[in-house]
Protein backbone atom coordinates (compact mmCIF):
# COMPACT_ATOMS: atom_id res chain seq x y z
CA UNK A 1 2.17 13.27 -53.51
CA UNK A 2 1.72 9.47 -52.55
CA UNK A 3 -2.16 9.67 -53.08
CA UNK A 4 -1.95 10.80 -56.63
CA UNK A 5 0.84 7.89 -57.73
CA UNK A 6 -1.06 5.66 -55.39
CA UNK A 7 -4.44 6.20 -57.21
CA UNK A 8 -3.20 5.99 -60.50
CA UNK A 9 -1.60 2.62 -59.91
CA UNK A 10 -4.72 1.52 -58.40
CA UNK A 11 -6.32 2.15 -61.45
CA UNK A 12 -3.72 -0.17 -63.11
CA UNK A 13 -4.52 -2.51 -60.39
CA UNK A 14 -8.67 -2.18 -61.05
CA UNK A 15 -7.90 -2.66 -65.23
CA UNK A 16 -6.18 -5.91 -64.37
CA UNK A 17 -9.04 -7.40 -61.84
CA UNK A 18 -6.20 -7.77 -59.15
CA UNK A 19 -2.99 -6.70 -57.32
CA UNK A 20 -0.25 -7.38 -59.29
CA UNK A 21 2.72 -5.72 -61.21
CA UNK A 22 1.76 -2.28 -63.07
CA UNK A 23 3.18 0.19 -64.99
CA UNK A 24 5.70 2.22 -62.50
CA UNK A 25 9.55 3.28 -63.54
CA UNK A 26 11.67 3.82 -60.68
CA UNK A 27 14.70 6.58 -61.85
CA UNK A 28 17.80 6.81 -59.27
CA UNK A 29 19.81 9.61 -60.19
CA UNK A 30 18.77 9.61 -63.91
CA UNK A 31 19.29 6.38 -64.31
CA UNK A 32 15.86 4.09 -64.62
CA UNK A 33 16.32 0.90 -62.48
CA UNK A 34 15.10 -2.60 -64.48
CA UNK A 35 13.15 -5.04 -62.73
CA UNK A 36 11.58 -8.40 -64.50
CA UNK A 37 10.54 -11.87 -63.14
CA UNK A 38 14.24 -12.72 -61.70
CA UNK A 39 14.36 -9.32 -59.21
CA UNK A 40 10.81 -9.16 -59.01
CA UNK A 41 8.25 -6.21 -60.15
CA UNK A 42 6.95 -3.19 -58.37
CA UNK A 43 3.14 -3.87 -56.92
CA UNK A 44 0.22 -1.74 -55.00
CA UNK A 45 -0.33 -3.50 -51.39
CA UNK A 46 -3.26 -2.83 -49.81
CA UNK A 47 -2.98 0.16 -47.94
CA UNK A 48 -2.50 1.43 -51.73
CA UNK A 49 1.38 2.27 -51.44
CA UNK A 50 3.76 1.12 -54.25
CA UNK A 51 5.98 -1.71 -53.00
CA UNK A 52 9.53 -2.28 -54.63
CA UNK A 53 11.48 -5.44 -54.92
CA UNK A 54 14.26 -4.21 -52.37
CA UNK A 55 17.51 -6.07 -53.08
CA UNK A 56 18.00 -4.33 -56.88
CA UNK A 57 16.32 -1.07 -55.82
CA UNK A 58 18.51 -0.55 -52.97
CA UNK A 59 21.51 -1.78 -54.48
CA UNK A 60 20.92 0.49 -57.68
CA UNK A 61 20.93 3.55 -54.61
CA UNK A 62 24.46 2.25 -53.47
CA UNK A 63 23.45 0.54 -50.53
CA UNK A 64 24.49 -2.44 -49.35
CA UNK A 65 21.98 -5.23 -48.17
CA UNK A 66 21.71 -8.01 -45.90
CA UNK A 67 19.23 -10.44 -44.66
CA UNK A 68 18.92 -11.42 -40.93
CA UNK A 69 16.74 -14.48 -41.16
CA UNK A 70 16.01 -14.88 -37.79
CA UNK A 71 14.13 -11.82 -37.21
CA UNK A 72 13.00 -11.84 -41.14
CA UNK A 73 14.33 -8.07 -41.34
CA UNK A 74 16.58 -6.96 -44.15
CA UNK A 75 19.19 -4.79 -43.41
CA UNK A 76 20.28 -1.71 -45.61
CA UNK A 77 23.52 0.02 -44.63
CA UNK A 78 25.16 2.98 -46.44
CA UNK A 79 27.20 5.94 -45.41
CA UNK A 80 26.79 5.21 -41.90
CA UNK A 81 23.28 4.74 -42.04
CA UNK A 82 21.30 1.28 -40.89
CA UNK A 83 17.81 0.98 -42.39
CA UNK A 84 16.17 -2.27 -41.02
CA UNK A 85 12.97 -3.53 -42.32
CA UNK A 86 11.07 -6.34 -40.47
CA UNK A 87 8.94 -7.72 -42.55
CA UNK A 88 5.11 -7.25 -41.29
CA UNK A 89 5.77 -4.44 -39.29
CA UNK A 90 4.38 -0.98 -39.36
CA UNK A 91 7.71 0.51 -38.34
CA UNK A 92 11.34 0.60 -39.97
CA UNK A 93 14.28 1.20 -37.87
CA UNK A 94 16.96 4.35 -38.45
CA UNK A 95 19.93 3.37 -36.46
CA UNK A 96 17.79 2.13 -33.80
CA UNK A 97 15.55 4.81 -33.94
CA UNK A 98 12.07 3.42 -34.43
CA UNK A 99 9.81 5.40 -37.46
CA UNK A 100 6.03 4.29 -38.15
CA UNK A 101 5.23 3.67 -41.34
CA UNK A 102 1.82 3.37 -43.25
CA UNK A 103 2.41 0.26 -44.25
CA UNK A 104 4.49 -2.64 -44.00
CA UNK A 105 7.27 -4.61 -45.81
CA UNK A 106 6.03 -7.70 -47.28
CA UNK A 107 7.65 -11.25 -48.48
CA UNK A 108 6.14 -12.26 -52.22
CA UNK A 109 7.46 -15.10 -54.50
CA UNK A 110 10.41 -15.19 -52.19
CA UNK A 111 11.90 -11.93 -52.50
CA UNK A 112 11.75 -9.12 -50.35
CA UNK A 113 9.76 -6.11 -50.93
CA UNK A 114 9.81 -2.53 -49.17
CA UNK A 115 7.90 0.78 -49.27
CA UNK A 116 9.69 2.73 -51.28
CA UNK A 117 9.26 6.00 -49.81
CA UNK A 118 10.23 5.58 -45.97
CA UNK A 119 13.22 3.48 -46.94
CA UNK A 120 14.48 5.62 -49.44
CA UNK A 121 14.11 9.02 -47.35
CA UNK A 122 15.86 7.28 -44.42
CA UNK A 123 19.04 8.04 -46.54
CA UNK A 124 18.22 11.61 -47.06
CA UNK A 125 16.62 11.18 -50.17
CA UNK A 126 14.10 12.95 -52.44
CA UNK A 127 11.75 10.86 -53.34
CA UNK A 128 9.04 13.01 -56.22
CA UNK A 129 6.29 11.33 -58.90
CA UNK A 130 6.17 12.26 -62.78
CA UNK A 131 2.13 11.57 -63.34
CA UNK A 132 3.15 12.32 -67.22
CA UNK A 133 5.50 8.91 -67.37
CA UNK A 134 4.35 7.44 -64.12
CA UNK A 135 7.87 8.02 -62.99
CA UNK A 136 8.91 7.83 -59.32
CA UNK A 137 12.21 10.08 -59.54
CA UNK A 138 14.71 9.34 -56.78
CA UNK A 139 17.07 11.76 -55.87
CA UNK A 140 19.98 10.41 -53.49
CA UNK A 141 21.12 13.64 -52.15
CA UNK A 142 24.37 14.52 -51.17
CA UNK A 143 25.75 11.57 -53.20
CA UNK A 144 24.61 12.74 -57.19
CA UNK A 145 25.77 15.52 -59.63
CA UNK A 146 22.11 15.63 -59.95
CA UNK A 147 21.54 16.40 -56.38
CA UNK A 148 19.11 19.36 -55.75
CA UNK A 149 19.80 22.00 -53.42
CA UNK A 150 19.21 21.56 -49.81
CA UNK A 151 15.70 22.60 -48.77
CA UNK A 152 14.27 24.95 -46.69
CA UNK A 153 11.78 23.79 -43.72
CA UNK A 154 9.60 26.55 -42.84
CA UNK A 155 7.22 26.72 -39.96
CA UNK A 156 4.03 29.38 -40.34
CA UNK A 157 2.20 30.42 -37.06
CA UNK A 158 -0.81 31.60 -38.34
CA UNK A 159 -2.08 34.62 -36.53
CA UNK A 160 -5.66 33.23 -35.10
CA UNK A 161 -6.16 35.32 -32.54
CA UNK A 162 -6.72 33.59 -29.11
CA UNK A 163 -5.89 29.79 -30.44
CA UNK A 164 -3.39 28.00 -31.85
CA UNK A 165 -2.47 27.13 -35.83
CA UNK A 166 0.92 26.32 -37.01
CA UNK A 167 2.17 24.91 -40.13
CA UNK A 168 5.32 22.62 -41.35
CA UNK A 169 6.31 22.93 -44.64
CA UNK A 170 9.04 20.63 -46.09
CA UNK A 171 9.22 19.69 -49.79
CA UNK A 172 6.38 18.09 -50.89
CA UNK A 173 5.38 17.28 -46.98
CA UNK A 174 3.44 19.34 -44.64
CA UNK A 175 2.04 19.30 -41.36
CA UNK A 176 -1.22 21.41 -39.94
CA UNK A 177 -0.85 21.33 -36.20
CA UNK A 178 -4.11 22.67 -34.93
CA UNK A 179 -7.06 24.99 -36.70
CA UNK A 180 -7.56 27.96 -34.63
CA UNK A 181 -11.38 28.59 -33.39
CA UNK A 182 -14.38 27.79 -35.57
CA UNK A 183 -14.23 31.03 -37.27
CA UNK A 184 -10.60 30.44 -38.31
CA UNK A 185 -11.18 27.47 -40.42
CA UNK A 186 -12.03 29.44 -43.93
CA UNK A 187 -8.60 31.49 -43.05
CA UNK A 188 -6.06 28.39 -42.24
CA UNK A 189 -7.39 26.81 -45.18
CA UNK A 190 -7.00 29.72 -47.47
CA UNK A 191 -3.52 30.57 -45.70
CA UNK A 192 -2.16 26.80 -45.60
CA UNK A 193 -3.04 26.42 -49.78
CA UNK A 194 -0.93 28.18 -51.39
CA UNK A 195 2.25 25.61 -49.83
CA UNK A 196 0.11 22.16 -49.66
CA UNK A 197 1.22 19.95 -52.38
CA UNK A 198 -1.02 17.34 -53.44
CA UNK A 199 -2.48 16.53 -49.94
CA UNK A 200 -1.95 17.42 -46.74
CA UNK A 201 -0.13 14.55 -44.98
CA UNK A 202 -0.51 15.12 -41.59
CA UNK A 203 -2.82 16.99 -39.36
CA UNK A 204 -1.53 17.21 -35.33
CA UNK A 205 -4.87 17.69 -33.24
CA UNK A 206 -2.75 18.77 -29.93
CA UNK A 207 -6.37 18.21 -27.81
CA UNK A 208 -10.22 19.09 -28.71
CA UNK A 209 -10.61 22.67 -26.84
CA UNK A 210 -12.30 24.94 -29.60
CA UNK A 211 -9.43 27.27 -29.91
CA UNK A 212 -7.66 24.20 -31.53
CA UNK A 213 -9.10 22.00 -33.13
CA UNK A 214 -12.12 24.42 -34.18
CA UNK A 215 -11.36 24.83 -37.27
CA UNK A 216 -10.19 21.28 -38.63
CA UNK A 217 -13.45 20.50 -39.95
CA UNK A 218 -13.15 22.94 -42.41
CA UNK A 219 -10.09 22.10 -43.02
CA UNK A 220 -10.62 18.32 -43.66
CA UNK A 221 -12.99 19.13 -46.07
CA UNK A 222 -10.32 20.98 -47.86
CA UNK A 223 -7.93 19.03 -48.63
CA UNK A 224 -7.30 15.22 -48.38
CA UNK A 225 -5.76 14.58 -45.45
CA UNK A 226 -3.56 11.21 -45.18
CA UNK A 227 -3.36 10.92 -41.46
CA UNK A 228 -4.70 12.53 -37.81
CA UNK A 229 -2.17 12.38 -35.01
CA UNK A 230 -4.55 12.84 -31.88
CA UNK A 231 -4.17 13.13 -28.50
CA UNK A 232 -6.99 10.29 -27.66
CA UNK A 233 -8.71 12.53 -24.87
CA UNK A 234 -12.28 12.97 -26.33
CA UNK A 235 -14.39 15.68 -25.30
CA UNK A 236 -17.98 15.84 -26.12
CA UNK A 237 -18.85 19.32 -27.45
CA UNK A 238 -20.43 21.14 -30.99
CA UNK A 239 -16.72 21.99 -31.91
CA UNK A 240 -14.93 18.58 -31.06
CA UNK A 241 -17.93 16.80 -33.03
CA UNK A 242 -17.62 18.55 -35.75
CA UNK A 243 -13.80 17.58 -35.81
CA UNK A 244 -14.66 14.05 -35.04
CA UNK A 245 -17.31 13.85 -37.87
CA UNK A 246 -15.50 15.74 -40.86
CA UNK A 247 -12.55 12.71 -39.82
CA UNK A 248 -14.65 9.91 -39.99
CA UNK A 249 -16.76 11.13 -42.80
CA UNK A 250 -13.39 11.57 -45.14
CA UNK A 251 -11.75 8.44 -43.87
CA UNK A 252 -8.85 9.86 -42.30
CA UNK A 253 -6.53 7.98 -40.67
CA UNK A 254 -6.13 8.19 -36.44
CA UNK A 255 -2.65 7.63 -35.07
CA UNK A 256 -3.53 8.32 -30.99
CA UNK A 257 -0.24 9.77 -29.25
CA UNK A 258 2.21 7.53 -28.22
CA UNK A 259 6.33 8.09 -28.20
CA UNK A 260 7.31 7.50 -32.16
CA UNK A 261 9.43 9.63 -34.50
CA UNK A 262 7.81 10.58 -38.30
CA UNK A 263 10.67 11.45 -41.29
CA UNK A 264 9.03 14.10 -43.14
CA UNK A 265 11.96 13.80 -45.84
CA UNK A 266 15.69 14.39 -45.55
CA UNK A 267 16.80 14.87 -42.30
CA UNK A 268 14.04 16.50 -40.84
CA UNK A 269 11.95 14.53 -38.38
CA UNK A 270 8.89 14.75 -35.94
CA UNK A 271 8.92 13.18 -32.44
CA UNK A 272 6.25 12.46 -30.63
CA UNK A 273 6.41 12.62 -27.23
CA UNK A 274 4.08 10.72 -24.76
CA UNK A 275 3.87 12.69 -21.31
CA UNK A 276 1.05 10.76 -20.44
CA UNK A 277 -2.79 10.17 -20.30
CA UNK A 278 -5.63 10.40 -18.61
CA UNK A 279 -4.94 13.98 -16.64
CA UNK A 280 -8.21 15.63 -16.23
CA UNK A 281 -7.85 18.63 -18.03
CA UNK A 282 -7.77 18.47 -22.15
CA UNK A 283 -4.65 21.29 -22.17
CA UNK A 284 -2.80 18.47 -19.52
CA UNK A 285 -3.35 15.66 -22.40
CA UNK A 286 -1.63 17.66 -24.95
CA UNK A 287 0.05 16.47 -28.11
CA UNK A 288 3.54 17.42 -27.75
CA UNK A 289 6.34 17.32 -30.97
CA UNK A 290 9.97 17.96 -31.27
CA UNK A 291 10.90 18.99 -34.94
CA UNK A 292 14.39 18.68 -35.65
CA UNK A 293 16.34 19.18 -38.87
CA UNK A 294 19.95 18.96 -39.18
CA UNK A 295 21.43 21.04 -35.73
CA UNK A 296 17.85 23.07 -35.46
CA UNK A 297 14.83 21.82 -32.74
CA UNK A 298 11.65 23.22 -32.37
CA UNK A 299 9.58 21.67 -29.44
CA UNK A 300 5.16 22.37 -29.60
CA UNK A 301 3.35 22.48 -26.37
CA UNK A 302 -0.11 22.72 -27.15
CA UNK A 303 -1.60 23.71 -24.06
CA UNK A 304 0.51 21.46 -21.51
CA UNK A 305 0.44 22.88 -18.06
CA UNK A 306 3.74 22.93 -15.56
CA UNK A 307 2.60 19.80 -13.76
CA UNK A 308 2.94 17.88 -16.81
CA UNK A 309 6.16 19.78 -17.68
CA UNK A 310 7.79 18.97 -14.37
CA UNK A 311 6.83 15.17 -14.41
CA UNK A 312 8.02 14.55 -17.74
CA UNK A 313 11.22 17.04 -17.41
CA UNK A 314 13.91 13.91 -18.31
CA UNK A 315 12.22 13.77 -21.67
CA UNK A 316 13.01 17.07 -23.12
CA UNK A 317 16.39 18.92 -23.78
CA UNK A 318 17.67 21.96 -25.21
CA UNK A 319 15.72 23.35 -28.30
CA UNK A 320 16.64 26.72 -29.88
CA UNK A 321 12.73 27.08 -30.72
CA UNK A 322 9.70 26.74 -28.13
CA UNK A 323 6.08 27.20 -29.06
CA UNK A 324 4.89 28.95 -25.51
CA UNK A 325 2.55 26.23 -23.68
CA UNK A 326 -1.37 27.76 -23.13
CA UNK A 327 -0.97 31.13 -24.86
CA UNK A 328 1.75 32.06 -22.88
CA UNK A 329 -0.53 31.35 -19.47
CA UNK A 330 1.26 31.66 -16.26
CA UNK A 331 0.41 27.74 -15.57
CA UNK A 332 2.26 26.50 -18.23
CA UNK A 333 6.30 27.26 -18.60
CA UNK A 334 7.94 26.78 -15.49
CA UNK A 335 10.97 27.92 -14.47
CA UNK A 336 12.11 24.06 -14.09
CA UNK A 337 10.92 23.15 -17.35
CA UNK A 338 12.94 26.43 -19.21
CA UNK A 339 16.14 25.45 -17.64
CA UNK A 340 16.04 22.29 -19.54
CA UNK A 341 15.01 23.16 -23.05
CA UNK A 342 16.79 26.91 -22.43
CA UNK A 343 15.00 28.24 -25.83
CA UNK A 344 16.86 30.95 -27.61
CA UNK A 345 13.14 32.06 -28.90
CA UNK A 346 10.25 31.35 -27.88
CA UNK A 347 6.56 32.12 -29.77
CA UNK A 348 3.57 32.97 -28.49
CA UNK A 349 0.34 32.36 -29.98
CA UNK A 350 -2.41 34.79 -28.25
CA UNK A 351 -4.74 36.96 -29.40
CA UNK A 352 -5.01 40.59 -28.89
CA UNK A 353 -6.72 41.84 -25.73
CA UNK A 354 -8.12 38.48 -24.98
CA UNK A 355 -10.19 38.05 -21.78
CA UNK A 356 -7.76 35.73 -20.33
CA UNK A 357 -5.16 38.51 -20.40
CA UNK A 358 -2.38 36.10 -22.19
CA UNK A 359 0.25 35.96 -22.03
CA UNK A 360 0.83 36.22 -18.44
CA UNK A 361 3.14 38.92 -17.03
CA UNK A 362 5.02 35.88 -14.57
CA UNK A 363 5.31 33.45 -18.23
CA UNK A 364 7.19 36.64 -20.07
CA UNK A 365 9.40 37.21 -17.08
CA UNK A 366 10.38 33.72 -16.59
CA UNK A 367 11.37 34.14 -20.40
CA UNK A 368 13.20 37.23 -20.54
CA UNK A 369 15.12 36.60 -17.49
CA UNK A 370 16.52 33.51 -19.53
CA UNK A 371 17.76 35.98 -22.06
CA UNK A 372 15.04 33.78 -24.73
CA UNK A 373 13.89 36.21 -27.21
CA UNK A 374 10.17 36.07 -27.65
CA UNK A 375 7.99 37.06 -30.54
CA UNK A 376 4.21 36.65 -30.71
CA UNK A 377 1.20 36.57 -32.85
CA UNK A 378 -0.85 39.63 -30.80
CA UNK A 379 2.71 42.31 -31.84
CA UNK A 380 3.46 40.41 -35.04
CA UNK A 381 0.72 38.62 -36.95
CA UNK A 382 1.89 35.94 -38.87
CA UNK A 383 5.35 34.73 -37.18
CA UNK A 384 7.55 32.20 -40.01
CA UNK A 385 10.09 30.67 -38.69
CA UNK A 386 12.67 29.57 -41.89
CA UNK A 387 15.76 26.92 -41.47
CA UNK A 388 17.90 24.92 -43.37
CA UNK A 389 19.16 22.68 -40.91
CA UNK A 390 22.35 24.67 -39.36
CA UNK A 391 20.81 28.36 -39.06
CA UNK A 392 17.16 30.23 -38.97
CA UNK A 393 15.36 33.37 -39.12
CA UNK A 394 12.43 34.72 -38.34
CA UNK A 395 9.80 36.78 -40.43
CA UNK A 396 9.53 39.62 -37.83
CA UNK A 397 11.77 41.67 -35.63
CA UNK A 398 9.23 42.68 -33.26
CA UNK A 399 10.08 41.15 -30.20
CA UNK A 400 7.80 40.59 -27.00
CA UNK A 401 8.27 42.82 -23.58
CA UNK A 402 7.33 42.34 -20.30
CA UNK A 403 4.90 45.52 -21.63
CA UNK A 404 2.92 43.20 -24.05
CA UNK A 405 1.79 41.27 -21.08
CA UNK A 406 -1.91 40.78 -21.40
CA UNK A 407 -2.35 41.59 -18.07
CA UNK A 408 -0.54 45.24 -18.60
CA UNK A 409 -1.66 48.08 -20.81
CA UNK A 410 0.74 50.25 -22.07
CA UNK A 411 -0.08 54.43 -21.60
CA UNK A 412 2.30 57.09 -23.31
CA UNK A 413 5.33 55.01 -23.00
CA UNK A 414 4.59 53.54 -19.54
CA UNK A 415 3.68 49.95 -18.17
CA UNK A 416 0.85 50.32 -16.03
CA UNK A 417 -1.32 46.99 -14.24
CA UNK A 418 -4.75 46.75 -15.58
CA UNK A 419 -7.87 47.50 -13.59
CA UNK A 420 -8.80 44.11 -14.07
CA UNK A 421 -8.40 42.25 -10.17
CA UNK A 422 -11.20 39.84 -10.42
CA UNK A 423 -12.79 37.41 -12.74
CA UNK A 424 -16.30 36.04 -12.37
CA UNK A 425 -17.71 33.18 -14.06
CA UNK A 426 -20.94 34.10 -15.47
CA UNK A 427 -22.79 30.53 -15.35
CA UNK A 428 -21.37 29.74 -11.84
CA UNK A 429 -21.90 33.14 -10.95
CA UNK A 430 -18.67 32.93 -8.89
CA UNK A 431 -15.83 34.83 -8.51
CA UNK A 432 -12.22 35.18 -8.85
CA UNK A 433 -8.58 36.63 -8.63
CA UNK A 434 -7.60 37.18 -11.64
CA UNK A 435 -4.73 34.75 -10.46
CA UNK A 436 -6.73 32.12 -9.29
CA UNK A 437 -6.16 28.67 -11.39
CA UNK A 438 -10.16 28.18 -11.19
CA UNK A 439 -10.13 31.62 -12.99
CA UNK A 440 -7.89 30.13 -15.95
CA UNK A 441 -10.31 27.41 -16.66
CA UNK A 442 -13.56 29.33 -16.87
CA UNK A 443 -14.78 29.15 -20.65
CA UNK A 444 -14.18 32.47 -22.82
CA UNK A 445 -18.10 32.54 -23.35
CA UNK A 446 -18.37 32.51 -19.15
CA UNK A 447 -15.67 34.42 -18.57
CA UNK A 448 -16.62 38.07 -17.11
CA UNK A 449 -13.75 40.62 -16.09
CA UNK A 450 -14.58 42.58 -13.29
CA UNK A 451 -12.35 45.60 -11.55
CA UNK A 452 -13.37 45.65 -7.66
CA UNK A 453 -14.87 43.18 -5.16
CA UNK A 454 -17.44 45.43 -4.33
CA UNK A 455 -18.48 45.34 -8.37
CA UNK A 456 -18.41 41.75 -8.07
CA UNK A 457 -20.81 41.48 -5.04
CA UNK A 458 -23.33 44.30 -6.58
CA UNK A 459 -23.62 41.85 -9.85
CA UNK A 460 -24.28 38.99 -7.46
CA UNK A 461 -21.03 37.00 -7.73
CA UNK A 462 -20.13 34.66 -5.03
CA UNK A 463 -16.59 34.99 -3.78
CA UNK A 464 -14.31 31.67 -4.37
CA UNK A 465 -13.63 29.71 -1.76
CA UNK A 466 -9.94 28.51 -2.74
CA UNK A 467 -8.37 32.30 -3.37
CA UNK A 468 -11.09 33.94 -1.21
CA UNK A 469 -11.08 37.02 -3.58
C-alpha cells in the first residue's frame, strides 16, 4: 500500500522540482488533522515515505508527547504504550522493544517529523490510503466508534511438494517466506495473488537450497517486492543466481538476518532470530521467525538442524505453532529443543514419496509422544492456519501418524518398514544407511535408493566409511 501513496506523492514532489510539502490529508478517526506553516506540513523523504509533523499528528491520535533532548528522541506515550523515536535512526522503540524501520525520523525547520506508518501501528492502528482524495485514513483501533473489526492473520502453507512455501497474510501486509523448487514459482505466484494487496512487503529467503528459494525469481518478477530478509549465506548455483539476479535486477531491498522484531500492523509482529553464522551447511544458516499476535506464536525453522537448535535453546520458548525444521528430517527437532517450545501443532512441509523419505519416522515420534498434533502438506495439501490473536484453526483435520512416515508404507491397514536400507550417491558413487547423516545431504538429483548391500556392490557403490553400510 505504501508504494502506491509513496509514488503518487513523488509525483507531487517531481511537479514541484523538489522535496517539499504536497498534497496529502491525514484523517484520524474521521476527523482530517490541519497542518500549516506553524505545525509544519507533511513531506516525501528520500527513501520515498511520507513524513508527518509529529507533535499535532500524534496529539490529534490522543497521545501524549515529549521531547528528551539529550538523546534527540521524542517520546509518545498512550494507553500504556511508549513509542520512542530517535531522530536519524532506522529503528523506533515499542516499550523497549527495538523495530526497524525503512526509514528514519528527521528534524526540519525545527520541528519534529516521524514516519507515519510505524509510529502509528505501534498503537495498534490501521493505517489505509484513499488514491481517489490522496487520503491516508487512520484508524485508532480499540479507542473509535469507527473502529473496524479485529482482523484475522492467516498463514497459507502452500503444498510444494518436497520444499518449503508459506505465506502471512495480515491486512494490507503480507509475507512470502520461501518459493518452493523452480517449478513451483508459476504456482506460489498464482496461489499468493489473490491475498497480495498492492505489493508484497516482505519476502523471507530462509537460505538458497533450491527447494526454497527456487522459485523467488518468479516470484520477484511478479509482484513488487519492498524488502528481502536473507540469511547472508550465499551459495553459488543456477537456482540461487537466479534468486540473486531477479533481486538486484528489481531493486529490492536486502535486510541480512540479525535479531530485530518487524510490526506487520496491530499487534501482530515478526521476530527475527539470529542463531548464528557461518555453520557450514546452508539448512544450519537458516532464517528463523517467531510470529506472534495477541496470545498466539508461530515459530519457522527453515531447515535448521538440532545442533543449531540445542546451542541456541535459551532463545526460544513455548509456541502453540511450529513449522517442522528440514521436512520433518530426523536431524532437525530434537527432543531438547521440543521440550522448550512444547508445540500444540506442528506442520510439516514434505512432499509425497520423496527420495529422502521425509518426514522421518524418529521426528514424528519425538512429536507424538509430546501429545503435539501434526498435520502436513504430503496428507493435506494446502494447510491454513487462521487466528485472531486469542484462538486458531486449521483448514484440515487430517492429522499426521507415525504411519505417514516417509520411511513407512502403509499395506491394508498395516505399518510396514520400507525396503529401502541403503542410499547411494550417484556422482560419488558411494554408499549409505539410509540413516547415515552423509546420506541426508546427498542432492535429490544424486540421490539413488537402493534395497540390499549386495545391490549396492553389483551397481558399483563403494560402502561409506563413517556408517560402514
Amino acid at each position: 500500500m505504501r508504494k502506491i501513496y509513496s509514488f503518487l506523492i513523488f509525483l507531487t514532489v517531481l511537479l514541484a522540482g523538489s522535496v517539499m510539502a504536497f498534497a496529502v490529508n491525514i484523517n484520524i478517526d474521521g476527523k482530517g488533522v490541519e497542518f500549516n506553516e506553524v505545525y509544519g506540513e507533511p513531506f516525501i523523504d528520500a527513501a520515498n515515505r511520507t513524513q508527518v509533523p509529529l507533535r499535532i499528528t500524534m496529539e490529534s491520535c490522543g497521545c501524549e508527547v515529549n521531547w528528551d533532548d539529550a538523546r534527540k528522541t521524542a517520546l509518545v506515550e498512550k494507553d500504556g504504550i511508549l513509542v520512542e523515536v530517535p531522530v536519524g535512526s532506522s529503528y523506533i522503540l515499542v516499550n523497549g522493544e527495538k523495530r526497524q524501520n525503512d526509514t528514519v525520523a528527521v528534524i526540519k525547520d525545527n520541528r519534529t517529523y516521524l514516519p507515519i506508518r510505524a509510529v502509528l501501528e505501534a498503537f495498534g492502528a490501521k493505517v489505509d490510503w484513499d488514491p481517489s482524495t490522496q487520503t491516508v485514513i487512520v484508524t485508532m483501533e480499540g479507542d473509535s466508534e469507527t473502529a473496524v473489526e479485529k482482523k484475522n492473520l492467516t498463514v497459507h502453507f502452500i503444498d510444494v511438494g518436497q520444499a518449503d512455501a508459506i505465506f502471512l497474510d495480515y491486512g494490507t501486509t503480507e509475507i512470502l517466506v520461501d518459493g518452493g523448487n523452480n517449478k513451483d514459482g508459476d504456482t506460489v505466484s498464482a496461489y499468493i495473488k489473490p491475498y497480495v494487496d498492492y505489493s508484497l512487503d516482505y519476502i523471507i529467503a530462509t537460505h538458497p537450497d533450491a527447494d526454497h528459494v527456487g522459485g523467488l525469481d518468479i516470484v520477484i518478477n511478479d509482484y513488487e517486492v519492498d524488502q528481502i530478509i536473507d540469511s547472508g549465506f550465499i551459495k553459488n548455483t543456477a537456482t540461487a543466481n537466479s534468486y540473486y539476479n531477479a533481486a538486484a535486477a528489481e531493486g529490492c531491498e536486502f535486510i541480512y538476518d540479525k535479531d530485530m522484531t518487524i510490526n506487520i500492523g496491530g499487534a501482530v509482529t515478526v521476530k527475527i532470530i539470529e542463531t548464528g553464522d557461518n555453520y557450514e551447511s546452508a539448512n544450519d544458516n537458516s532464517v528463523i521467525a517467531l510470529v506472534s499476535y495477541g496470545d498466539f506464536k508461530l515459530l519457522l525453522t527453515g531447515d535448521m538442524g538440532s545442533t543449531v537448535e540445542e546451542k541456541n535453546l535459551n532463545k526460544f520458548s513455548d509456541v502453540d505453532v511450529l513449522k517442522v525444521g528440514h521436512h520433518g528430517s530426523r536431524y532437525s527437532t530434537s527432543a531438547a529443543f521440543l521440550r522448550i517450545v512444547k508445540p500444540e501443532v506442528a506442520v510439516v512441509s514434505a512432499g509425497i514419496g520423496n527420495s529422502y523419505d521425509h518426514p522421518h519416522k524418529e521426528t514424528l515420534q519425538r512429536l507424538l509422544d509430546r501429545g503435539t498434533k501434526v498435520y502436513g502438506t504430503s496428507k493435506s495439501g494446502n494447510v491454513v492456519l487462521t487466528t485472531s490473536g486469542s484462538g486458531y484453526s486449521f483448514s484440515t483435520n487430517k492429522t499426521m501418524n507415525i504411519g505417514d512416515a516417509g520411511d513407512f508404507y502403509v499395506s491394508d491397514g498395516n505399518t510396514d518398514v520400507t525396503v529401502t536400507q541403503y542410499v547411494g550417491n550417484a556422482n560419488s558413487k558411494k554408499f549409505h544407511l539410509s540413516t547415515c547423516t552423509y546420506a541426508e545431504k546427498i542432492s535429490l538429483g544424486n540421490r539413488v535408493n537402493i534395497s540390499t548391500r549386495e545391490e549396492a556392490v553389483n551397481k558399483g557403490y563403494e560402502a561409506c566409511k563413517i556408517c560402514r553400510p
